[in-house]
PDB file of N, CA and C in Angstrom:
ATOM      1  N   UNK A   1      95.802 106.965 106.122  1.00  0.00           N
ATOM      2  CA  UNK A   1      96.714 107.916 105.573  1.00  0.00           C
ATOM      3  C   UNK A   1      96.884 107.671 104.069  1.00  0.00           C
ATOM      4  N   UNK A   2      97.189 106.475 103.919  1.00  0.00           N
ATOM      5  CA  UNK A   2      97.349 105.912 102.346  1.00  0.00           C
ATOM      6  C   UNK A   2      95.894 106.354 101.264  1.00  0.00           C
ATOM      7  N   UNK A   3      94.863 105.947 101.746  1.00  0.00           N
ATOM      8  CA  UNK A   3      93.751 106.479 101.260  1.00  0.00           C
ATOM      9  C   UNK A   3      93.819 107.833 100.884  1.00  0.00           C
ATOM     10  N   UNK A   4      93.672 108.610 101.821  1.00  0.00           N
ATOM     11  CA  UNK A   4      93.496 110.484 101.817  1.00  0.00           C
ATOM     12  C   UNK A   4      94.903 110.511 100.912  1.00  0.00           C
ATOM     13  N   UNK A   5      95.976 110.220 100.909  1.00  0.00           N
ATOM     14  CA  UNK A   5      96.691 110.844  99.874  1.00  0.00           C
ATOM     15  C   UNK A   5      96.629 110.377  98.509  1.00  0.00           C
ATOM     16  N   UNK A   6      95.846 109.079  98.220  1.00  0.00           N
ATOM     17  CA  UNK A   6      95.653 109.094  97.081  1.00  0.00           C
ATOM     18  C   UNK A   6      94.366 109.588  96.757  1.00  0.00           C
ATOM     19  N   UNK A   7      93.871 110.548  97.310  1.00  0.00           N
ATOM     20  CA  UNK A   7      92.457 110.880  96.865  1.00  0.00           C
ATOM     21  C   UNK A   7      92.675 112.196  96.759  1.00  0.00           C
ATOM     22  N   UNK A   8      94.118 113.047  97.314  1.00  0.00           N
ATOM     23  CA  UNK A   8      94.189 114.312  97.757  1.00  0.00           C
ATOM     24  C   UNK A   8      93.582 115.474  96.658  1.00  0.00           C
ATOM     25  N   UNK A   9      93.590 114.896  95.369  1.00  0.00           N
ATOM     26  CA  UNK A   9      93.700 115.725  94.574  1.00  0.00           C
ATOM     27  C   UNK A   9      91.858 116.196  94.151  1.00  0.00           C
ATOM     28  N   UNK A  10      91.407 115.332  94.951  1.00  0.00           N
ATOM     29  CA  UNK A  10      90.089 115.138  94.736  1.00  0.00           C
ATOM     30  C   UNK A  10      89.214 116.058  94.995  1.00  0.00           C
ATOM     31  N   UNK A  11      89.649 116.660  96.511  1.00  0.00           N
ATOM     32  CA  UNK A  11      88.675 117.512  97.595  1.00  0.00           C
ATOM     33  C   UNK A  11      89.902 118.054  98.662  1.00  0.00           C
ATOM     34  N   UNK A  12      89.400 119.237  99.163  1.00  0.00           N
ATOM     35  CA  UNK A  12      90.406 119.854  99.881  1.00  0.00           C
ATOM     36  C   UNK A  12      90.325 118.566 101.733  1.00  0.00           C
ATOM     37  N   UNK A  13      88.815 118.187 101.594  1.00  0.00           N
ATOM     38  CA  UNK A  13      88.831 117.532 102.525  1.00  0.00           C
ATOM     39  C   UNK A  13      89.744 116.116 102.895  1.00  0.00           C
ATOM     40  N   UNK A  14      90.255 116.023 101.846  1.00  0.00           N
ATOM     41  CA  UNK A  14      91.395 114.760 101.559  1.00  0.00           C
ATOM     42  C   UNK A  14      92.633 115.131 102.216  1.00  0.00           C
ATOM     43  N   UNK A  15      92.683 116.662 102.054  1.00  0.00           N
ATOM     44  CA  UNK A  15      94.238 116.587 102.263  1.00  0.00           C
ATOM     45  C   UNK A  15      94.301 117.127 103.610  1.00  0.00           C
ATOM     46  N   UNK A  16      93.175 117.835 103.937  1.00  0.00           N
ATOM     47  CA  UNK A  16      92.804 117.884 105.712  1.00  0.00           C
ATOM     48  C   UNK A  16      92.916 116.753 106.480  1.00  0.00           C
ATOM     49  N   UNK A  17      92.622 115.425 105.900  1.00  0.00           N
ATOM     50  CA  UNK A  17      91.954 113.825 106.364  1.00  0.00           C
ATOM     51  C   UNK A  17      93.651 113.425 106.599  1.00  0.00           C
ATOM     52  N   UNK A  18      94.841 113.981 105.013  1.00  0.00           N
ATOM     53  CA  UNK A  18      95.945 113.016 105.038  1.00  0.00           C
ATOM     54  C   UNK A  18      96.649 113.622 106.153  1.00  0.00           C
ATOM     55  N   UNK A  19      96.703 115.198 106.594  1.00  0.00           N
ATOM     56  CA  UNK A  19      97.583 115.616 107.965  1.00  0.00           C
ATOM     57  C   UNK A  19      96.965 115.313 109.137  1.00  0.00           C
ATOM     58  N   UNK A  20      95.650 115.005 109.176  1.00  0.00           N
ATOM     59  CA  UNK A  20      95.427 114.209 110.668  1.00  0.00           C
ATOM     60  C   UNK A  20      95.724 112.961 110.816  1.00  0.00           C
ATOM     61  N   UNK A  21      95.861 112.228 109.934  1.00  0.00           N
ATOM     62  CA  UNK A  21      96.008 110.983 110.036  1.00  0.00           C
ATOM     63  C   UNK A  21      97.741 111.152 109.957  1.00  0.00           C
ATOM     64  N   UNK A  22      99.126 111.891 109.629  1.00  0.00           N
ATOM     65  CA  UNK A  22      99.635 111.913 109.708  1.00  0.00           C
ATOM     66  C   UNK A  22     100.488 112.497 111.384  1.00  0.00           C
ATOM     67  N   UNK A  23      99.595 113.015 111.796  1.00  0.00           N
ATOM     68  CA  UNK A  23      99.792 113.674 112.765  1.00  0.00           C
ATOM     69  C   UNK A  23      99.882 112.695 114.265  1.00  0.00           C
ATOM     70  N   UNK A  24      98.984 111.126 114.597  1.00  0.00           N
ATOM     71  CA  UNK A  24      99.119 110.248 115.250  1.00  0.00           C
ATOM     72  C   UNK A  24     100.283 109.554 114.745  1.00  0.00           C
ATOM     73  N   UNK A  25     100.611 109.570 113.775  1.00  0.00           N
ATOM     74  CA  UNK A  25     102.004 108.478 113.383  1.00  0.00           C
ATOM     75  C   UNK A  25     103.086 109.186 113.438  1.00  0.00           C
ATOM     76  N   UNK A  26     102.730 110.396 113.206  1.00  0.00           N
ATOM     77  CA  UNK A  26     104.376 111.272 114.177  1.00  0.00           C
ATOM     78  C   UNK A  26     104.271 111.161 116.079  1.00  0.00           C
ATOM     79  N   UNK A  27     103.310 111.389 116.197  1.00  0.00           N
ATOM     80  CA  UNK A  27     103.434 110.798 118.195  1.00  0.00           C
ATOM     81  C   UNK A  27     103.809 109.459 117.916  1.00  0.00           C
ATOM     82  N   UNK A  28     103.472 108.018 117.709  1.00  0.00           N
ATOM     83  CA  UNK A  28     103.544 106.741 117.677  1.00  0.00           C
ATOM     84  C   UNK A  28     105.177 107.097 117.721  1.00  0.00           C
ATOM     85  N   UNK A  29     105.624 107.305 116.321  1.00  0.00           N
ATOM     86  CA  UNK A  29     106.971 107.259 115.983  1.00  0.00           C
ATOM     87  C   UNK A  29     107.789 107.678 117.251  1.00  0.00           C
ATOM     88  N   UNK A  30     107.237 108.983 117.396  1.00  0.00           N
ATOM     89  CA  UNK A  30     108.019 109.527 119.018  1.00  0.00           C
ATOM     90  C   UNK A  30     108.238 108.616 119.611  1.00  0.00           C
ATOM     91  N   UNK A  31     106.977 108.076 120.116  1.00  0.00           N
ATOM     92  CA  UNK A  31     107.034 107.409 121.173  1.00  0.00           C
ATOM     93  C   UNK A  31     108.014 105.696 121.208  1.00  0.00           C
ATOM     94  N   UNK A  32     107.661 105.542 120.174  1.00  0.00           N
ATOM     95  CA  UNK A  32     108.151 104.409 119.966  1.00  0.00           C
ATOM     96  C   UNK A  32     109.839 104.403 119.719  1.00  0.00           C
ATOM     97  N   UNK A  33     110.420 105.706 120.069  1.00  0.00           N
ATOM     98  CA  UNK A  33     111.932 105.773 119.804  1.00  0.00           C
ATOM     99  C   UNK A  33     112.288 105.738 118.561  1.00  0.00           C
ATOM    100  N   UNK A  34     111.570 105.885 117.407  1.00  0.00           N
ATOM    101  CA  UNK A  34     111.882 105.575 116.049  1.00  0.00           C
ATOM    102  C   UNK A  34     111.387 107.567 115.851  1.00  0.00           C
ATOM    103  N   UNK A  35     112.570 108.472 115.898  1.00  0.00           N
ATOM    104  CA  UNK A  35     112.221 109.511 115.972  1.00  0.00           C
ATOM    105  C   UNK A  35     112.542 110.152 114.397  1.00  0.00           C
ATOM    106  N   UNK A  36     113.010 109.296 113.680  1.00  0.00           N
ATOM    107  CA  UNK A  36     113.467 109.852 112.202  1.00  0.00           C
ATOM    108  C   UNK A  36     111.978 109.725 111.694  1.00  0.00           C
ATOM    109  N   UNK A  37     111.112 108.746 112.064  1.00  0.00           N
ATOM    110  CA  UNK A  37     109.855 108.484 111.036  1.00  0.00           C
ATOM    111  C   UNK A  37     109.150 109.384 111.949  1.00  0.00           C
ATOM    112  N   UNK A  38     108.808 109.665 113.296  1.00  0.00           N
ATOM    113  CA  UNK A  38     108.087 110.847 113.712  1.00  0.00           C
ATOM    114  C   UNK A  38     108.552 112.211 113.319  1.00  0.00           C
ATOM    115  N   UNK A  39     109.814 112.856 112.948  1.00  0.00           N
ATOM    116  CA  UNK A  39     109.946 114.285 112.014  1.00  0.00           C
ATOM    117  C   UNK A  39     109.314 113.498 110.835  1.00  0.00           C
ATOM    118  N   UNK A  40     109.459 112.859 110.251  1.00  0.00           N
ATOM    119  CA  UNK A  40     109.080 113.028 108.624  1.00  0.00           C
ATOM    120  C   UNK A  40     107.709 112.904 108.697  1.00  0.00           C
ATOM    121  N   UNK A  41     106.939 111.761 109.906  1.00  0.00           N
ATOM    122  CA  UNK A  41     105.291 112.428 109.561  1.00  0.00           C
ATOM    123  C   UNK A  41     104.810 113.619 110.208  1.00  0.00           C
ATOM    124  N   UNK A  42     106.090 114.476 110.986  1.00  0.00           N
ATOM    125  CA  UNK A  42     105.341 115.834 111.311  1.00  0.00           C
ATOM    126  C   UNK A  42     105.791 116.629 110.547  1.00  0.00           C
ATOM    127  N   UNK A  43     106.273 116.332 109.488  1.00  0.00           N
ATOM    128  CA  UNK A  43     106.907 117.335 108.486  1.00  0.00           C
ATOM    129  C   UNK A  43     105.458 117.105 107.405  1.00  0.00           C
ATOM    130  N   UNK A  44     105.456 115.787 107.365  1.00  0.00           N
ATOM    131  CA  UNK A  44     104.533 115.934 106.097  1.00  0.00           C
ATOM    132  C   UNK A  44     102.985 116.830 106.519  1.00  0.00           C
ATOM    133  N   UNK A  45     102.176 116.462 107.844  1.00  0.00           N
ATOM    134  CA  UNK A  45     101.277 116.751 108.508  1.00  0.00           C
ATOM    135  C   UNK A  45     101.829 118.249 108.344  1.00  0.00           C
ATOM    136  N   UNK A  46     102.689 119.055 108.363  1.00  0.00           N
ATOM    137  CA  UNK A  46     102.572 120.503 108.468  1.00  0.00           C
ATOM    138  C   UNK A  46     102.560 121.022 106.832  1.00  0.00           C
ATOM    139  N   UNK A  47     102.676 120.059 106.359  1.00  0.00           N
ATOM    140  CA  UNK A  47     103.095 120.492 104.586  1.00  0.00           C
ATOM    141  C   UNK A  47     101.540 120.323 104.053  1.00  0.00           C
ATOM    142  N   UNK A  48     100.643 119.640 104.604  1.00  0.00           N
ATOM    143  CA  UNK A  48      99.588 119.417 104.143  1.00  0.00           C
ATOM    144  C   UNK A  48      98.721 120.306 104.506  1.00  0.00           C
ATOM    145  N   UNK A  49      98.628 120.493 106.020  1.00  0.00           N
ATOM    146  CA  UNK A  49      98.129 121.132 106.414  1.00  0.00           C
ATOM    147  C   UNK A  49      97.943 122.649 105.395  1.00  0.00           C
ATOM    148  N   UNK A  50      99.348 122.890 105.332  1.00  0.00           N
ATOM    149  CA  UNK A  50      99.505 124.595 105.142  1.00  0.00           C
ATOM    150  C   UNK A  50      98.965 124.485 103.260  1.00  0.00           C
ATOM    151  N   UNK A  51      98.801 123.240 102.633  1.00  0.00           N
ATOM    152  CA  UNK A  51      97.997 123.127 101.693  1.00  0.00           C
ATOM    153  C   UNK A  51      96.261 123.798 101.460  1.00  0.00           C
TER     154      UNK A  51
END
């Protein structure tokens, strides 16, 4: 995740790379009961996406 967003500016394929990779750490978060950090990586994963 850290990678693709510092590269985002590079290639559109970066910022495709940073919402998938954001998109398993919003389930984890779910799952793991830590549900404030799963909205914020499915917030970011939809913000990128729609990039």
């Amino acid at each position: 995740m850290l990678r693709f967003y510092a590269l985002d500016d590079r290639s559109p394929w970066n910022i495709l790379g940073f919402a998938g990779a954001c998109a398993p750490g919003s389930v984890y978060g779910f799952l793991q009961g830590a549900w404030p950090f799963g909205i914020a990586d499915a917030v970011r994963a939809l913000v990128a996406a729609r990039r």
